[in-house]
Protein backbone atom coordinates (compact mmCIF):
# COMPACT_ATOMS: atom_id res chain seq x y z
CA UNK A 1 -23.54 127.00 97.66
CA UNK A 2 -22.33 129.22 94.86
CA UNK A 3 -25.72 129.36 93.17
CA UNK A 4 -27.55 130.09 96.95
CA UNK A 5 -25.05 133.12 97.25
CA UNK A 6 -26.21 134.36 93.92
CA UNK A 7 -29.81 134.01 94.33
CA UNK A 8 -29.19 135.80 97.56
CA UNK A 9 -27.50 138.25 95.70
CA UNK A 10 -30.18 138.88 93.35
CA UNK A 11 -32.65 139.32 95.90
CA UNK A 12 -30.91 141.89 97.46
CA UNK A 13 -30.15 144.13 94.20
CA UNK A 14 -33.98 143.59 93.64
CA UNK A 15 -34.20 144.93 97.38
CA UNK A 16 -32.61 147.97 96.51
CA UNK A 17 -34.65 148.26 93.45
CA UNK A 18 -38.04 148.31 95.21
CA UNK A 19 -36.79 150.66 97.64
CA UNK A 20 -36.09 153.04 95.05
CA UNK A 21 -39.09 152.14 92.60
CA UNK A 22 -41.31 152.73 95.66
CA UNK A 23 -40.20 155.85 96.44
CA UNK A 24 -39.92 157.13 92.55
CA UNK A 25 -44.00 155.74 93.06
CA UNK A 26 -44.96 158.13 95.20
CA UNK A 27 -43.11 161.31 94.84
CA UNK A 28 -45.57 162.32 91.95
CA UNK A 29 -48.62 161.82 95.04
CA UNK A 30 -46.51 164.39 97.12
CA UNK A 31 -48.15 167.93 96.12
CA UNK A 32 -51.94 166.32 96.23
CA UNK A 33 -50.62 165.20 99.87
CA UNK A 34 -51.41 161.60 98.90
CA UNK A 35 -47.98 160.07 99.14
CA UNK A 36 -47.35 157.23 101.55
CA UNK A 37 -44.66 154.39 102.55
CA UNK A 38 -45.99 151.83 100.04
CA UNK A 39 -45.54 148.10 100.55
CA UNK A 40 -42.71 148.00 97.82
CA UNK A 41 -40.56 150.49 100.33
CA UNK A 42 -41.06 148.42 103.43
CA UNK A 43 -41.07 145.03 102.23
CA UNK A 44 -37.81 145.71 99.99
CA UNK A 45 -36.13 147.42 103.42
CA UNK A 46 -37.44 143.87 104.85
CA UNK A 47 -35.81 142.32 101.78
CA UNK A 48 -32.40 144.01 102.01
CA UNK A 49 -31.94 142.99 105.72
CA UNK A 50 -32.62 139.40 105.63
CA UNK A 51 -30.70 138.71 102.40
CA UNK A 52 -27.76 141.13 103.61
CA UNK A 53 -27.76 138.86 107.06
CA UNK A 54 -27.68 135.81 105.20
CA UNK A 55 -25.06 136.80 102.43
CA UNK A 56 -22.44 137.57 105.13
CA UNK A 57 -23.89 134.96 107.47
CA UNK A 58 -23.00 133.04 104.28
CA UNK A 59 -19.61 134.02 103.62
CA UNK A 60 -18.79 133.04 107.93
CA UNK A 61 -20.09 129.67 107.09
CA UNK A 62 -17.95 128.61 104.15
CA UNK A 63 -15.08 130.36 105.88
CA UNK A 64 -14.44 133.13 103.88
CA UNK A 65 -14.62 135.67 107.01
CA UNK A 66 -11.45 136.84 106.53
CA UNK A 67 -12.23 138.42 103.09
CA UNK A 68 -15.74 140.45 104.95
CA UNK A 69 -15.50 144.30 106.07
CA UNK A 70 -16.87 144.00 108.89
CA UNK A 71 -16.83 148.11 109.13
CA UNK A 72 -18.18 148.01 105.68
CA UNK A 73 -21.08 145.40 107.05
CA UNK A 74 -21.93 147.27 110.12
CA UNK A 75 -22.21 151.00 108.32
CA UNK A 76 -24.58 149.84 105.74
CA UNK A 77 -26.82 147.79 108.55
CA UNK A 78 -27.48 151.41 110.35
CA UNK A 79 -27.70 152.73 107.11
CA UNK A 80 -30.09 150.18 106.43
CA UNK A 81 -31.85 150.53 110.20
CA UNK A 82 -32.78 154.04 108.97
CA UNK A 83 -34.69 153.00 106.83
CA UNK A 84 -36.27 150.48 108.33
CA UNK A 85 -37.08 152.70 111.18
CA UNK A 86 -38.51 155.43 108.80
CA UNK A 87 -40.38 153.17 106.64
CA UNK A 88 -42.01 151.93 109.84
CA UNK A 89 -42.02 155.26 111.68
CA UNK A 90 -44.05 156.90 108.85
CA UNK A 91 -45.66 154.05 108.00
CA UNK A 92 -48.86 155.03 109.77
CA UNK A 93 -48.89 158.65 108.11
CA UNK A 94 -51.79 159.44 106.31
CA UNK A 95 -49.20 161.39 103.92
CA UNK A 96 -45.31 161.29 103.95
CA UNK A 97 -43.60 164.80 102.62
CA UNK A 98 -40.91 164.61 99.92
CA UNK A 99 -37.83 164.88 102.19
CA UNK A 100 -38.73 161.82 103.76
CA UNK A 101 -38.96 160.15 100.59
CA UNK A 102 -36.09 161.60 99.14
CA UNK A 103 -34.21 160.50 102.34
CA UNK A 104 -35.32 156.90 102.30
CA UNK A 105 -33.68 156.84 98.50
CA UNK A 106 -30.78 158.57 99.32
CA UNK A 107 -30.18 156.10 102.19
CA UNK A 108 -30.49 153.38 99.88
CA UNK A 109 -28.17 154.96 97.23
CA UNK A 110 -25.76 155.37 99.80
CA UNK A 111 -25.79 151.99 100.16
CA UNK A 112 -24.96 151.05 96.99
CA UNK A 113 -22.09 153.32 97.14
CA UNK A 114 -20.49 151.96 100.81
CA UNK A 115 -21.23 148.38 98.42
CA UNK A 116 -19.36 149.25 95.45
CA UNK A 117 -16.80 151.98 96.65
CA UNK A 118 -15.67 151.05 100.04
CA UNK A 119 -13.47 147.80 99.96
């Protein structure tokens, strides 16, 4: 099971990463109005979710619920939601501006912090 939670685990740094590599894609297409919400941004958002359900789903399962923030959990799933929702919202957008880019990445970032910071 160890191994599963560290593949899971993997996936869902590499989630992060394509949120952010997305993003860092397009912000250069901003000022020819060409920018967009590329595959890499939703399908990563996509990515983060489903690992992030399973990893705690995970950690229920084998009992260690008692050692998951549940407050920690449930802040970076809305965080997360944003996202999502944005990535989806502007999906259709013939061009996305920078401050919805730059949004999406700080979201993510933020992320990463409630993850490392907030025990």
């Amino acid at each position: 099971m160890e191994i599963l939670r560290n593949v899971l685990l993997v996936l869902h740094i590499i989630g992060f990463a394509g949120i952010v590599g997305g993003v860092l894609m397009e912000l250069p297409k901003v000022k020819a109005g060409a920018s967009k919400i590329n595959g890499a941004i939703l399908h990563s958002s996509w990515l983060q979710l489903v690992t992030g359900l399973a990893l705690v789903g995970m950690a229920y399962a084998l009992g260690n619920g008692d050692f998951v923030n549940n407050a920690k959990i449930g802040a970076k799933l809305i965080v997360l939601v944003v996202i999502l929702v944005l990535a989806l919202v502007y999906k259709r957008k013939p061009s996305v501006s920078a401050g919805v880019l730059g949004t999406i990445a700080g979201l993510a970032v933020l992320n990463v912090i409630f993850a490392v910071f907030w025990h």
